[in-house]
N, C-alpha and C. Protein backbone atom coordinates (compact mmCIF):
# COMPACT_ATOMS: atom_id res chain seq x y z
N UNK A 1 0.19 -3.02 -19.90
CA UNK A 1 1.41 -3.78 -19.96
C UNK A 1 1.43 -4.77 -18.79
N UNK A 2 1.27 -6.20 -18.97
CA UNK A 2 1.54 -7.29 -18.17
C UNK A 2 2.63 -6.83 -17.18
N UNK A 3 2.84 -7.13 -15.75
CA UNK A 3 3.52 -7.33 -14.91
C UNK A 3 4.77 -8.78 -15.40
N UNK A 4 5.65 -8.26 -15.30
CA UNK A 4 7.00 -9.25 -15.26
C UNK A 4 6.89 -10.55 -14.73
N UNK A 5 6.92 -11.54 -14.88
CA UNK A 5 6.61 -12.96 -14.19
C UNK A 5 7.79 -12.67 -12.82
N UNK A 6 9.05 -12.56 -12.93
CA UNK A 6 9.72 -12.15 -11.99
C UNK A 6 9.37 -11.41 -10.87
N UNK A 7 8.80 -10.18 -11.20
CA UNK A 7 8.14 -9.17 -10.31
C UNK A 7 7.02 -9.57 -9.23
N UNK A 8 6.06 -10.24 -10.71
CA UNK A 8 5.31 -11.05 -9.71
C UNK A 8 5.39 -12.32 -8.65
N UNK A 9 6.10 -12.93 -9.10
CA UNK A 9 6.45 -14.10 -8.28
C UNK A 9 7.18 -13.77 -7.05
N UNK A 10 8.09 -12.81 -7.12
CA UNK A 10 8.76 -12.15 -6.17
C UNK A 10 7.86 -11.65 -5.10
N UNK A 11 6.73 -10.57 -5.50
CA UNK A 11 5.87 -9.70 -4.34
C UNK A 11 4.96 -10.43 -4.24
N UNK A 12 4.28 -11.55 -4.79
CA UNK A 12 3.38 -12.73 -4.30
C UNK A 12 3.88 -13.55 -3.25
N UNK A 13 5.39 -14.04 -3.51
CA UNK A 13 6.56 -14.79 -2.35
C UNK A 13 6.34 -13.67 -1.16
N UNK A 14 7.14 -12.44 -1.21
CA UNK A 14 7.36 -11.59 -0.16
C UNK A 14 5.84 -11.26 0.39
N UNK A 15 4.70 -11.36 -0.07
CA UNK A 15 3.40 -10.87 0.42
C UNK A 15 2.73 -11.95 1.55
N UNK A 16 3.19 -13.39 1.04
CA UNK A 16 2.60 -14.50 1.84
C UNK A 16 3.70 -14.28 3.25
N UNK A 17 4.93 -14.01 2.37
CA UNK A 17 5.64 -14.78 3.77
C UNK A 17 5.45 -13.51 4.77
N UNK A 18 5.70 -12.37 4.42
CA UNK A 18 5.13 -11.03 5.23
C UNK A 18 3.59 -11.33 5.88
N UNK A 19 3.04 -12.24 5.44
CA UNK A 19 1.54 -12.15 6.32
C UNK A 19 2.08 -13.24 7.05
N UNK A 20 2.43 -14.46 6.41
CA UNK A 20 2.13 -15.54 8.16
C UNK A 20 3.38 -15.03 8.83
N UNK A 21 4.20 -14.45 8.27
CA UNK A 21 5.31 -13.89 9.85
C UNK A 21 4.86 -13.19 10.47
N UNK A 22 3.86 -12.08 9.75
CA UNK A 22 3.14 -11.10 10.92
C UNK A 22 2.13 -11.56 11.79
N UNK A 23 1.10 -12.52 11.64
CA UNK A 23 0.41 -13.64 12.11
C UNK A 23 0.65 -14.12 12.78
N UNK A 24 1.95 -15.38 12.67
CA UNK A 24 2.09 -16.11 13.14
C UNK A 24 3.35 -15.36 14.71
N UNK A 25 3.99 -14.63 13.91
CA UNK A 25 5.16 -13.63 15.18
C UNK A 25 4.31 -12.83 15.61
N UNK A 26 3.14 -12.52 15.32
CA UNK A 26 2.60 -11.09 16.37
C UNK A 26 1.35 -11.60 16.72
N UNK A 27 0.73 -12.72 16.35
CA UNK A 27 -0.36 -12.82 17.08
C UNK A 27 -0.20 -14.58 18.20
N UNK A 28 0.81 -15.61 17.34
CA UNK A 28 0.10 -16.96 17.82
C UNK A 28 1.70 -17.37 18.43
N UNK A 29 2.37 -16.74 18.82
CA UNK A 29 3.42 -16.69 19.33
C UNK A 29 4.04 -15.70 20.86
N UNK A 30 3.20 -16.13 22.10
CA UNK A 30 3.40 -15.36 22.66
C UNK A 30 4.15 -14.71 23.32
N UNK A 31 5.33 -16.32 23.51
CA UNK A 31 6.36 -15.94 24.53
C UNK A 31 7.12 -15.01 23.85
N UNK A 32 7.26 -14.60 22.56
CA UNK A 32 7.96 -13.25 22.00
C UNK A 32 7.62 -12.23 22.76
N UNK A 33 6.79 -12.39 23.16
CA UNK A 33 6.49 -10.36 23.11
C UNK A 33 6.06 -10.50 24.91
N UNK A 34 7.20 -11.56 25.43
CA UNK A 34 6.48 -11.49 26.90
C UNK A 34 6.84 -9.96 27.72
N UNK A 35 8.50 -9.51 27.38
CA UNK A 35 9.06 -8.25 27.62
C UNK A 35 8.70 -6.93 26.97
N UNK A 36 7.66 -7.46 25.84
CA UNK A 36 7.36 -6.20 24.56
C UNK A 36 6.20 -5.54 25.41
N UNK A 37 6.01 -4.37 24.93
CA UNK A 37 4.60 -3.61 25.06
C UNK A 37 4.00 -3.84 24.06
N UNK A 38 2.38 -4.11 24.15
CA UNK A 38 1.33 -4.09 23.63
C UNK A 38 1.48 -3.59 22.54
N UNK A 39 1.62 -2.36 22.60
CA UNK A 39 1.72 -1.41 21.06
C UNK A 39 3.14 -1.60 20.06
N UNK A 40 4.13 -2.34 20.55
CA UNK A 40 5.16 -3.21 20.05
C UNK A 40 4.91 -4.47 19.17
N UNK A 41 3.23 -4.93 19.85
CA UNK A 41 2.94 -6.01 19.11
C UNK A 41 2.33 -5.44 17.95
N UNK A 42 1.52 -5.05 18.48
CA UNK A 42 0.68 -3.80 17.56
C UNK A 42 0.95 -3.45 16.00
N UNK A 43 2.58 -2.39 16.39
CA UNK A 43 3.22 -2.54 15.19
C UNK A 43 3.29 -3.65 13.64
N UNK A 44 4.14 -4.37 15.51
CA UNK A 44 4.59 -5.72 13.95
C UNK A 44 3.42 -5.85 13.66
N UNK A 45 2.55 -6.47 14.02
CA UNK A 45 1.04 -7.24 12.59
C UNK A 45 1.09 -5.72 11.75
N UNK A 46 1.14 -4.69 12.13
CA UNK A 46 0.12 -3.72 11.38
C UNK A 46 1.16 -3.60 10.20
N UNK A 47 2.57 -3.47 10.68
CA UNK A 47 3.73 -3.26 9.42
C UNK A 47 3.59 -5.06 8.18
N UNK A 48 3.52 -5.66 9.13
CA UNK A 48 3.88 -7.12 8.39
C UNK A 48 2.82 -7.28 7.06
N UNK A 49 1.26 -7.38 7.90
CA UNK A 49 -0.13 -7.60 7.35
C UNK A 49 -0.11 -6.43 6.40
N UNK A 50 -0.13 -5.83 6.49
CA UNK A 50 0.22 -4.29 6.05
C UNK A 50 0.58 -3.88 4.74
N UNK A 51 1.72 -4.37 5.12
CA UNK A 51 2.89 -4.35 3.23
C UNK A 51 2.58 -5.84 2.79
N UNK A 52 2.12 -7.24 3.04
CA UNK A 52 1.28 -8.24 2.18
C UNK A 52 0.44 -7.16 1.66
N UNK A 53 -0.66 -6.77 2.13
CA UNK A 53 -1.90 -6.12 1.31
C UNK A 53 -1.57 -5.59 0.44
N UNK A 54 -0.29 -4.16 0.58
CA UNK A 54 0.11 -3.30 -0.33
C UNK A 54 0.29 -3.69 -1.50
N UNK A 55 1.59 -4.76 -1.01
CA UNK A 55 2.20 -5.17 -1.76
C UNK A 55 1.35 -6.02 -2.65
N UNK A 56 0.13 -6.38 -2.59
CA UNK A 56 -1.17 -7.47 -3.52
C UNK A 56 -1.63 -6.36 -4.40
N UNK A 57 -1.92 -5.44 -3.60
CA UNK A 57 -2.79 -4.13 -4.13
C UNK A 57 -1.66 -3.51 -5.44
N UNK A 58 -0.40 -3.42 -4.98
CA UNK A 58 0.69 -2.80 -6.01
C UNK A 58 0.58 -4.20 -7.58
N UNK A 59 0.62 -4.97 -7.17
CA UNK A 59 0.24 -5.65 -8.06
C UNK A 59 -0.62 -6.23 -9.08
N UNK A 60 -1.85 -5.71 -8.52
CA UNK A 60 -3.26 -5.87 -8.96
C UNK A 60 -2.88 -4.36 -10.00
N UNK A 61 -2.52 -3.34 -9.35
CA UNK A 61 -2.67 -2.49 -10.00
C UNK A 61 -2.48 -1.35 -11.32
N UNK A 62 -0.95 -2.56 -10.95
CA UNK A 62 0.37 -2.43 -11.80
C UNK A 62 -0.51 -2.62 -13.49
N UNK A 63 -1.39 -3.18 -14.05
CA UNK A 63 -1.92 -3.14 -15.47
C UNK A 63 -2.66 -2.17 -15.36
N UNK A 64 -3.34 -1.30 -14.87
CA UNK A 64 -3.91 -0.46 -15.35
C UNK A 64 -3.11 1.11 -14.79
N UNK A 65 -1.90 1.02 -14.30
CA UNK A 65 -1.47 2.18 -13.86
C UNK A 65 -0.02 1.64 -13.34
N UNK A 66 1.17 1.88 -14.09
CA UNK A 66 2.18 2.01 -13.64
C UNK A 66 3.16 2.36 -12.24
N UNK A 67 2.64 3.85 -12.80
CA UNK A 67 3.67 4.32 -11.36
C UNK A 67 2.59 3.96 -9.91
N UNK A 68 1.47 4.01 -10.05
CA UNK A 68 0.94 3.82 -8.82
C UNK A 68 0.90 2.23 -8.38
N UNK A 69 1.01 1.15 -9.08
CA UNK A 69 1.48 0.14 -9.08
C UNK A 69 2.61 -0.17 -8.09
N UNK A 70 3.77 0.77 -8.84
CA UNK A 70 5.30 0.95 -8.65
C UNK A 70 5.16 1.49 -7.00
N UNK A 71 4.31 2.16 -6.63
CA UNK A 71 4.42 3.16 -5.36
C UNK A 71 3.72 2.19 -4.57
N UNK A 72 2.72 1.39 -4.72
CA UNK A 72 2.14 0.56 -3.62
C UNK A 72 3.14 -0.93 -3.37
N UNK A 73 3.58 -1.53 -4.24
CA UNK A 73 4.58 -2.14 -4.10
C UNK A 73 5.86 -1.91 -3.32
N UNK A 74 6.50 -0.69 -3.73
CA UNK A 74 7.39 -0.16 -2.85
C UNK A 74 7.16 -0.20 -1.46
N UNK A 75 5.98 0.54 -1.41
CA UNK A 75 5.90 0.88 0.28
C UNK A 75 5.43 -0.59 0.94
N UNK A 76 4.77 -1.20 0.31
CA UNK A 76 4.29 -2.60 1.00
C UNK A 76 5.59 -3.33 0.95
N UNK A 77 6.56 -3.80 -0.11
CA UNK A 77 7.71 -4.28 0.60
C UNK A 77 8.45 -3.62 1.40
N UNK A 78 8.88 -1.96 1.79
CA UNK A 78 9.49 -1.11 2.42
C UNK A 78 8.88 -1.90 4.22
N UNK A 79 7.36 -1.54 4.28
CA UNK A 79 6.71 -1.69 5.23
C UNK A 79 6.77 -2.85 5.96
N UNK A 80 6.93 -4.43 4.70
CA UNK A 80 6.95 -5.67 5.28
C UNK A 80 8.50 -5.83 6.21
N UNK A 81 9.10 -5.44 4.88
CA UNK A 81 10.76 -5.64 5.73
C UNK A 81 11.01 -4.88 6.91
N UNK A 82 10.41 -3.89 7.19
CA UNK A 82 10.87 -3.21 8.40
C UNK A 82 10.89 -3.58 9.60
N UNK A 83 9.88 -4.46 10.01
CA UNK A 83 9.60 -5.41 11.32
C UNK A 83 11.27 -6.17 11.57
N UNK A 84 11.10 -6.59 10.25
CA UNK A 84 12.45 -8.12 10.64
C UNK A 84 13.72 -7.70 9.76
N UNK A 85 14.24 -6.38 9.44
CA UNK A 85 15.06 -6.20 8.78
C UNK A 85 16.57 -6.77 9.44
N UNK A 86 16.15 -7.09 10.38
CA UNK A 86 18.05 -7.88 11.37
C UNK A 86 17.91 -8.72 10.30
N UNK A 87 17.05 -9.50 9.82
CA UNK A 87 17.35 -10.46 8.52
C UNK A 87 17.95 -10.36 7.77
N UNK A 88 18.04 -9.71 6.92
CA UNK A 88 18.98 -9.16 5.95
C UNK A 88 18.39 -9.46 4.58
N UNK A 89 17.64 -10.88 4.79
CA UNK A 89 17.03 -11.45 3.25
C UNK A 89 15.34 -10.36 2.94
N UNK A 90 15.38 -10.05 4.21
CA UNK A 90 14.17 -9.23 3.95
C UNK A 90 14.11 -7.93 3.19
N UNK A 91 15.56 -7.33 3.56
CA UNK A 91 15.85 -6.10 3.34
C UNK A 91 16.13 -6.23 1.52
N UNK A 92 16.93 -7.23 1.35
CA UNK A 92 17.56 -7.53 -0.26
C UNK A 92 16.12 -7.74 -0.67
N UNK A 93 15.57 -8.64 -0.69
CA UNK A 93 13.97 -8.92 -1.44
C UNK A 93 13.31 -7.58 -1.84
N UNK A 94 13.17 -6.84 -0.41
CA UNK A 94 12.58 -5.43 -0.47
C UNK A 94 13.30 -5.00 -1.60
N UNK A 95 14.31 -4.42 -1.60
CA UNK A 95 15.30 -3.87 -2.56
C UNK A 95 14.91 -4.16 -4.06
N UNK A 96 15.27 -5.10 -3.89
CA UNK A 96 15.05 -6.03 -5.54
C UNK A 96 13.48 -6.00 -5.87
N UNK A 97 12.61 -6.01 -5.18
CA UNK A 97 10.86 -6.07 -5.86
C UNK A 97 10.98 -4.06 -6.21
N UNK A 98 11.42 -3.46 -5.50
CA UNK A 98 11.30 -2.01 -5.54
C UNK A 98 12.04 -2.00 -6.56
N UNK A 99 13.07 -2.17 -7.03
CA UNK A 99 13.62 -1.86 -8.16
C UNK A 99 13.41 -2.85 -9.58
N UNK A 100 12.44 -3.74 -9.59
CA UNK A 100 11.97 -4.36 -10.55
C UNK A 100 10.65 -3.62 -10.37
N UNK A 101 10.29 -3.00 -9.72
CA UNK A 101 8.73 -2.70 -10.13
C UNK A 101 8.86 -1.17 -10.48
N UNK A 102 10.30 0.03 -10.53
CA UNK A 102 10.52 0.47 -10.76
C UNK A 102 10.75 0.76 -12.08
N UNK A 103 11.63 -0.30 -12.30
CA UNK A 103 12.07 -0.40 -14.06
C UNK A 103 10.86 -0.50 -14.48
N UNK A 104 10.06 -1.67 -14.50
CA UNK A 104 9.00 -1.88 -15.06
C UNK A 104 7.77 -0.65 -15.25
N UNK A 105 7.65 0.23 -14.27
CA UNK A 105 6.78 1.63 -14.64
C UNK A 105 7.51 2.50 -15.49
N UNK A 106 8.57 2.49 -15.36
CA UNK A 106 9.55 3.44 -16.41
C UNK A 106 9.01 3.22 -17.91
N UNK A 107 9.12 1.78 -18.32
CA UNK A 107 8.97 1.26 -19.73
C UNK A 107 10.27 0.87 -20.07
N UNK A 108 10.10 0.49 -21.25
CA UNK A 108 11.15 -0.19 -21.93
C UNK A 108 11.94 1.17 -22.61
N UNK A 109 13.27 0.56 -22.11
CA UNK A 109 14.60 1.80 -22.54
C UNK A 109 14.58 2.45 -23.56
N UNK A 110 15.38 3.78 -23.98
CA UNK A 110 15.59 4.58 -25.20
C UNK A 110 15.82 3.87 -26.06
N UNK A 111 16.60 3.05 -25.72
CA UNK A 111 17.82 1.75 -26.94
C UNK A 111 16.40 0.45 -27.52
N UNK A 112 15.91 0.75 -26.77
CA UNK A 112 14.54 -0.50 -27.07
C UNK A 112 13.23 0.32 -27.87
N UNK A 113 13.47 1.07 -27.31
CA UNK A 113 12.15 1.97 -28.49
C UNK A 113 12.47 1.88 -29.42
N UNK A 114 14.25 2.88 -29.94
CA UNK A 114 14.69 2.70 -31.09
C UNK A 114 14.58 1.83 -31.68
N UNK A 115 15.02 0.68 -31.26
CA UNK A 115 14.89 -0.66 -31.82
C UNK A 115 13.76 -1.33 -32.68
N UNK A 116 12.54 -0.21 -32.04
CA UNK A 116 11.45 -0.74 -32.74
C UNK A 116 10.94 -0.21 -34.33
N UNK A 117 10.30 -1.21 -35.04
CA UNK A 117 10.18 -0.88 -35.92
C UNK A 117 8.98 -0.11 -36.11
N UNK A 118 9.08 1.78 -36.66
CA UNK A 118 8.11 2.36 -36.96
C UNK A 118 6.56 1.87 -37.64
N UNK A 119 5.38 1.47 -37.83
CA UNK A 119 4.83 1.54 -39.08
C UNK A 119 4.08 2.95 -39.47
């Protein structure tokens, strides 16, 4: 079963922008992290870079396996948003790809099966 054009466009959006924020905020940006510890920086790339991958991998995977699709997606947007969740747009995106990639492993509703015609 094809991935949702929605779904995808969504965790392809959230996957890029989760890598150059983790990139660009944890590696080529220094005066951020002049008060941070090392392993503060650490984090962010590993959470940011992190849930992009997942979140590619949840997608790649999503046609030949549903729920594991559904579970790498989740955690790779869970993982991306967590760095920068004071955002708020990060947190909603997260939300919304997890629960479109949710529905989508479920299948199509009771009311929609019915609907279909036996042969």
């Amino acid at each position: 079963m094809p991935v949702p054009k929605l779904l995808r466009n969504l965790g392809y959006l959230a996957a890029a922008a989760y890598f150059v924020i983790g990139i660009v905020g944890g590696l080529l940006w220094p005066s951020h992290w002049d008060s941070a510890s090392g392993s503060d920086r650490a984090w962010w790339v590993i959470l940011m870079v992190g849930g992009a991958i997942l979140l590619v991998a949840g997608l790649r995977v999503f046609p030949r396996s549903n729920w594991g699709g559904a579970t790498l997606v989740s955690v790779g947007a869970f993982f991306g948003a967590l760095p920068i969740f004071w955002s708020f747009v990060a947190l909603v995106l997260a939300v919304v790809i997890v629960l479109l990639a949710v529905r989508h492993a479920r299948g199509p509703s009771r009311a929609a099966r019915r609907a279909e015609p036996v042969d």
